[in-house]
N, C-alpha and C. Protein backbone atom coordinates (compact mmCIF):
# COMPACT_ATOMS: atom_id res chain seq x y z
N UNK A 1 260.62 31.59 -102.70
CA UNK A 1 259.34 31.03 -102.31
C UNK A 1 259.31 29.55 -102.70
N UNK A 2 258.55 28.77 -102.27
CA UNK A 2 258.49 27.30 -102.29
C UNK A 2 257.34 27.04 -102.22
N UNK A 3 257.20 26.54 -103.14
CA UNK A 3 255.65 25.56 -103.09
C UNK A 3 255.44 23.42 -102.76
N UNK A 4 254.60 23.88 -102.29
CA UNK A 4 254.91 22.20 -101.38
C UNK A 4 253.16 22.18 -102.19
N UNK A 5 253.29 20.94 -103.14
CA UNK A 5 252.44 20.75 -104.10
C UNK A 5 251.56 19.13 -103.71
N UNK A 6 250.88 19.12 -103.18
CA UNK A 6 250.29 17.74 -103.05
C UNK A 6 249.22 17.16 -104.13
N UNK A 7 248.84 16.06 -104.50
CA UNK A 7 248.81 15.69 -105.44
C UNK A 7 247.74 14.14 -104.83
N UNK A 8 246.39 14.12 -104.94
CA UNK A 8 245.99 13.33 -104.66
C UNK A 8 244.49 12.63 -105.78
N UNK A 9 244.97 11.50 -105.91
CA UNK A 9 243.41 10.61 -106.03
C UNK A 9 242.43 10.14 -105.73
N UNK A 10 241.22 10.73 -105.57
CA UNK A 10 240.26 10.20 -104.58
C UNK A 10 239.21 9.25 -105.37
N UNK A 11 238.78 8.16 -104.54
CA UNK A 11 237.56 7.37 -105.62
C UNK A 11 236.43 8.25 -105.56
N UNK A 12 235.94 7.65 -106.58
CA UNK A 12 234.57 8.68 -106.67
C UNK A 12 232.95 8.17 -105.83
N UNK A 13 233.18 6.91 -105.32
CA UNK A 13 232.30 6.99 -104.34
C UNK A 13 232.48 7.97 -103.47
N UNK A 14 233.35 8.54 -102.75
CA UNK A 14 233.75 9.35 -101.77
C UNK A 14 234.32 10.78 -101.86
N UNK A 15 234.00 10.98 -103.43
CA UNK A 15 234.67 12.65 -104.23
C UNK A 15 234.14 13.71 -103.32
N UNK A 16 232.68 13.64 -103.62
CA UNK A 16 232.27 14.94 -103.21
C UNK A 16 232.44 14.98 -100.90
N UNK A 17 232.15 14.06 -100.84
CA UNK A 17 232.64 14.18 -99.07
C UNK A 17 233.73 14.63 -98.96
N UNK A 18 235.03 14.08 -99.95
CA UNK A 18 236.55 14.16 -99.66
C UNK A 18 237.31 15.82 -100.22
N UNK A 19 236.00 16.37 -101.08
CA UNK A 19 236.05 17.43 -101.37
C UNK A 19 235.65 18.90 -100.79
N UNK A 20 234.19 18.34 -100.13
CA UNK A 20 234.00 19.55 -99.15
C UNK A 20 234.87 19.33 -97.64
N UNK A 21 235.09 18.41 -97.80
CA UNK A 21 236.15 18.22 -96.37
C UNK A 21 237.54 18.84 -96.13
N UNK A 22 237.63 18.94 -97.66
CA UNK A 22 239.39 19.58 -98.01
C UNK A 22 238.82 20.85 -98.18
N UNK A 23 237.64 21.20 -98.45
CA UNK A 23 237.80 22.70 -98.81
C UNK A 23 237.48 23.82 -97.53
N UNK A 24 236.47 22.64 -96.52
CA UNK A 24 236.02 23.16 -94.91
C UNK A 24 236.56 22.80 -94.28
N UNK A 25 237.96 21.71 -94.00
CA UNK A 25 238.60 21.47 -92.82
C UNK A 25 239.78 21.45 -93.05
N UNK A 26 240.10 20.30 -94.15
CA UNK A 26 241.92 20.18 -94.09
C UNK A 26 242.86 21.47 -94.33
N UNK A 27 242.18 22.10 -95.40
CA UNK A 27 242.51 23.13 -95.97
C UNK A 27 243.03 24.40 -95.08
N UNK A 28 241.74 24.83 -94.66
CA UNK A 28 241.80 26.03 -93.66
C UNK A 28 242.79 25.10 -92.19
N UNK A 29 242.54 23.83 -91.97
CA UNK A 29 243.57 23.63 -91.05
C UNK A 29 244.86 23.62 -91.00
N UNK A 30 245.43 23.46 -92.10
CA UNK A 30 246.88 23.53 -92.74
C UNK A 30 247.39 25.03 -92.87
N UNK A 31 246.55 25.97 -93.38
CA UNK A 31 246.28 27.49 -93.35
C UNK A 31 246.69 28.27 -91.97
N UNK A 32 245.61 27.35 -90.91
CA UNK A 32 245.84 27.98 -89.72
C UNK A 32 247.38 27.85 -88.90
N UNK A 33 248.12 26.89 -89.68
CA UNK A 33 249.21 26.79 -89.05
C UNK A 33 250.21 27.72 -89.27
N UNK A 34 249.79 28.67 -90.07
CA UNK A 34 250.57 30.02 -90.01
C UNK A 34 251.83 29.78 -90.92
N UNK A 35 252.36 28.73 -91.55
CA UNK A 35 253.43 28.35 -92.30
C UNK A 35 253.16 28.43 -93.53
N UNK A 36 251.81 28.72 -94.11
CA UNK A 36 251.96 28.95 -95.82
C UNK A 36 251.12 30.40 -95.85
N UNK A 37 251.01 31.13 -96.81
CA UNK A 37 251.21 32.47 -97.19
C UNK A 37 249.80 32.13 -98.32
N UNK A 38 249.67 31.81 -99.09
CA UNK A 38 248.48 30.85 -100.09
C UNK A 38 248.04 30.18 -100.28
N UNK A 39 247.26 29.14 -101.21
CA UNK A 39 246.88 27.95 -101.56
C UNK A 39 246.51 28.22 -102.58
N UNK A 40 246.39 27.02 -103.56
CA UNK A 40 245.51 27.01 -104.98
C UNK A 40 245.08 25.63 -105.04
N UNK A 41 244.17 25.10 -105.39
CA UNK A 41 243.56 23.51 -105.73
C UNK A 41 242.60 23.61 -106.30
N UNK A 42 243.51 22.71 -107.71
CA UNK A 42 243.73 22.43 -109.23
C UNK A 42 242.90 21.15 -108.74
N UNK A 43 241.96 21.41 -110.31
CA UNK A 43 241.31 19.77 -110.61
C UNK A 43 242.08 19.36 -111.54
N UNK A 44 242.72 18.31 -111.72
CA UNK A 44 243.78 17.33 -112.52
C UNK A 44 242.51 17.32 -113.93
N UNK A 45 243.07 17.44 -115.09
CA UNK A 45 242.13 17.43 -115.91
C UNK A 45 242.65 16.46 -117.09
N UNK A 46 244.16 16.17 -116.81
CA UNK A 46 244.96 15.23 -117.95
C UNK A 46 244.69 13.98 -116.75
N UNK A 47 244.34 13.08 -118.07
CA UNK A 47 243.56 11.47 -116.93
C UNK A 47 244.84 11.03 -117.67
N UNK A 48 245.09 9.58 -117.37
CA UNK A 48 245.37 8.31 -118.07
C UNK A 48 244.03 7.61 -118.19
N UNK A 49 244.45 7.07 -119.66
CA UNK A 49 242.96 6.03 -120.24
C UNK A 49 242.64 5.30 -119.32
N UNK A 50 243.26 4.39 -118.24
CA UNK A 50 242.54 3.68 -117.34
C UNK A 50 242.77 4.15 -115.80
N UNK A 51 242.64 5.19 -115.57
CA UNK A 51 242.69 6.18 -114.40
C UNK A 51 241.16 6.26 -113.95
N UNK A 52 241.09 5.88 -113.13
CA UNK A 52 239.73 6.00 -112.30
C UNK A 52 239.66 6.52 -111.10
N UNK A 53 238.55 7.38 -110.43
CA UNK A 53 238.35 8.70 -109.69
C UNK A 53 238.79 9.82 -110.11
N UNK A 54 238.82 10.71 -109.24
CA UNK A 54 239.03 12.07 -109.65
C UNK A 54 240.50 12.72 -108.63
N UNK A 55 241.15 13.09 -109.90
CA UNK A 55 242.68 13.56 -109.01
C UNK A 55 242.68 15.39 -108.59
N UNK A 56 243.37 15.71 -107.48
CA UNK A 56 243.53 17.20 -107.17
C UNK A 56 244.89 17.38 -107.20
N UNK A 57 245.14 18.86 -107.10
CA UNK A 57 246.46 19.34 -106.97
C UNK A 57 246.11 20.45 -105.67
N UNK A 58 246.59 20.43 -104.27
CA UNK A 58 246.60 21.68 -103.75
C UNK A 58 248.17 22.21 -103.52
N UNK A 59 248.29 23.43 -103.60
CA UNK A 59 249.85 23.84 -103.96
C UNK A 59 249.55 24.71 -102.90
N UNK A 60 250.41 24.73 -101.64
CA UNK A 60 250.66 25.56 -100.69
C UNK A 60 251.96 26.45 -100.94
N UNK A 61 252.23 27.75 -100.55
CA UNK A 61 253.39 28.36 -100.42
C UNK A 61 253.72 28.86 -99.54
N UNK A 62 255.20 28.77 -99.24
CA UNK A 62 255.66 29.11 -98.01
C UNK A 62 257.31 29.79 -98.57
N UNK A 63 257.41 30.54 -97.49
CA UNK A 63 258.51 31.41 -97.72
C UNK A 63 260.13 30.63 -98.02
N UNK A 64 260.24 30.07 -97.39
CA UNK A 64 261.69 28.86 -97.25
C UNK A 64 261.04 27.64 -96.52
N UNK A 65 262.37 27.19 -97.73
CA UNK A 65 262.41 25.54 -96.89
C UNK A 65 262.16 25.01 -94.99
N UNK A 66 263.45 26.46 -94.77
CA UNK A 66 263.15 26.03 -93.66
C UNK A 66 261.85 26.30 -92.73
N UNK A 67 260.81 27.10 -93.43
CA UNK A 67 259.66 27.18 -93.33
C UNK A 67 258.54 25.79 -93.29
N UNK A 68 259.02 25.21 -94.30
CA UNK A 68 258.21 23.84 -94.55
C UNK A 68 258.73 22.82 -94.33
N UNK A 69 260.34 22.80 -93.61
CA UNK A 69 260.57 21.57 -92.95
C UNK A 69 260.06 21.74 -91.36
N UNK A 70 259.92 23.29 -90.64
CA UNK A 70 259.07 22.80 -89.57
C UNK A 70 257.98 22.74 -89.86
N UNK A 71 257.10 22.85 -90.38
CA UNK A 71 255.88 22.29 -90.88
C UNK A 71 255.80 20.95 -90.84
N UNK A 72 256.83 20.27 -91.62
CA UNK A 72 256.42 18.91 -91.85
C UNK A 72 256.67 18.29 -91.21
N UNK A 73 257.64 18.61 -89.94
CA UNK A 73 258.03 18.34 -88.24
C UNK A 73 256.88 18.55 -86.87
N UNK A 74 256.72 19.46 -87.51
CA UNK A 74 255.60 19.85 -86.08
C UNK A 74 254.01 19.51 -86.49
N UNK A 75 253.90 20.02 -87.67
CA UNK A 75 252.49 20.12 -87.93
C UNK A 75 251.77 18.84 -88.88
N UNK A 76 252.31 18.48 -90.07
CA UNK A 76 252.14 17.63 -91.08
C UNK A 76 251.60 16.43 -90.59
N UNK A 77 252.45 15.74 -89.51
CA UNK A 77 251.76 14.25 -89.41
C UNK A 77 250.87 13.98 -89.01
N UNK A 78 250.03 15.24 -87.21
CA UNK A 78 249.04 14.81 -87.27
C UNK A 78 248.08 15.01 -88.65
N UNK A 79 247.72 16.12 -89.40
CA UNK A 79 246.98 16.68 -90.37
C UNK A 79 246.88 15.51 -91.30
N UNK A 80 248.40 14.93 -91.89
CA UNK A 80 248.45 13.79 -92.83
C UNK A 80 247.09 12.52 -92.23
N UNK A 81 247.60 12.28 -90.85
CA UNK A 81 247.32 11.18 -89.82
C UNK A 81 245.61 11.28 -90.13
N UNK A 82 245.00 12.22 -89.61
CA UNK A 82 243.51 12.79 -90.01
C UNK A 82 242.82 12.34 -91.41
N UNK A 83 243.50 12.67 -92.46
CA UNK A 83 242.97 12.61 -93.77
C UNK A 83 243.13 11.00 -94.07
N UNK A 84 244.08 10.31 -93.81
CA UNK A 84 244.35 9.16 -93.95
C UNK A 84 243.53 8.13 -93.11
N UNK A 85 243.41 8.65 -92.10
CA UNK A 85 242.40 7.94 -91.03
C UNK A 85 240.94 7.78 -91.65
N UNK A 86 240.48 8.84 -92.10
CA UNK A 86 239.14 9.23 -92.54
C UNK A 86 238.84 8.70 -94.08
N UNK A 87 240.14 8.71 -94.96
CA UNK A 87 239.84 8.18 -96.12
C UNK A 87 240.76 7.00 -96.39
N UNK A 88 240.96 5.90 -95.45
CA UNK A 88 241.99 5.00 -95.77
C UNK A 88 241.43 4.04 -96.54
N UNK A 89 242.28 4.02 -97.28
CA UNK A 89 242.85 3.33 -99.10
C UNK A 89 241.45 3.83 -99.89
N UNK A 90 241.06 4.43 -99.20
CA UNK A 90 240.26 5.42 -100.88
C UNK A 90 240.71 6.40 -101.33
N UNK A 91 242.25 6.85 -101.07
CA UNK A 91 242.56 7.66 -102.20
C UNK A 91 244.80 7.54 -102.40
N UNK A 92 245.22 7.92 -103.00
CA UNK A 92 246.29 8.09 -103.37
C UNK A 92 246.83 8.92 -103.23
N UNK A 93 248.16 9.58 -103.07
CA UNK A 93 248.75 10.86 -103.18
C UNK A 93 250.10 10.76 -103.28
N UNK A 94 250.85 12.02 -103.37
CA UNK A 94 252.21 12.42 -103.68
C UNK A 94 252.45 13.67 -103.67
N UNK A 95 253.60 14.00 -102.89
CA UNK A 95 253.63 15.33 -102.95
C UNK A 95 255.13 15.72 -103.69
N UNK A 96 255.36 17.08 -104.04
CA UNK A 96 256.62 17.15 -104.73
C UNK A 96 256.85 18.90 -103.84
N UNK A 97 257.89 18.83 -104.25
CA UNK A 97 258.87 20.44 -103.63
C UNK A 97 258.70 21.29 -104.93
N UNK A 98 258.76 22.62 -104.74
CA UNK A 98 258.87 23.42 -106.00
C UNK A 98 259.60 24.75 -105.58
N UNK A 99 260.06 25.35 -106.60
CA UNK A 99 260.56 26.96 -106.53
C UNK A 99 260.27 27.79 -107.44
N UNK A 100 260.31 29.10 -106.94
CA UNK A 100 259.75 29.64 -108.38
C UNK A 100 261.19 30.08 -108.68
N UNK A 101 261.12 30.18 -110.32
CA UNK A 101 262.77 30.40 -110.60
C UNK A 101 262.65 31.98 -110.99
């Protein structure tokens, strides 16, 4: 199993919009693409002293890689394209690969 872990900063003028938006649209839209099996989204609770807004973790899982490289082929850019459109340069992100061992 693989978890495809995203990792974002949002300012806090725009928290709570950028929050019910991920929890009523991006979310369940990424879901509907039939390529992950779960979700979990973590409120980041370790800051840095001069860290400002509020950071998330949503951790999707999917069966194999090659599960989530068509994902990130077919489906990812518009979805990315959307969130970025709607919140551009108010927030940050990074995503990382995972396995369970």
């Amino acid at each position: 199993m693989i978890v495809y872990s995203v990792t974002v900063n949002i300012e806090n003028s725009i928290h709570e919009d950028w929050l019910a938006w991920m929890k009523n649209k991006h979310i369940p839209d990424v879901m509907a693409t039939g390529y992950f099996s779960e979700y979990r989204m973590l409120k980041v609770i370790s800051r840095q002293e001069d860290e400002e807004g509020m950071s998330y973790n949503i951790q999707y899982t999917c069966a194999s890689m090659a599960d989530l490289h068509e994902y990130q082929v077919k489906k990812s850019p518009a979805l990315q394209k959307e969130h970025s459109d709607r919140y551009e340069g108010k927030f940050a992100a990074f995503r990382t690969l995972l396995e369970f061992a």
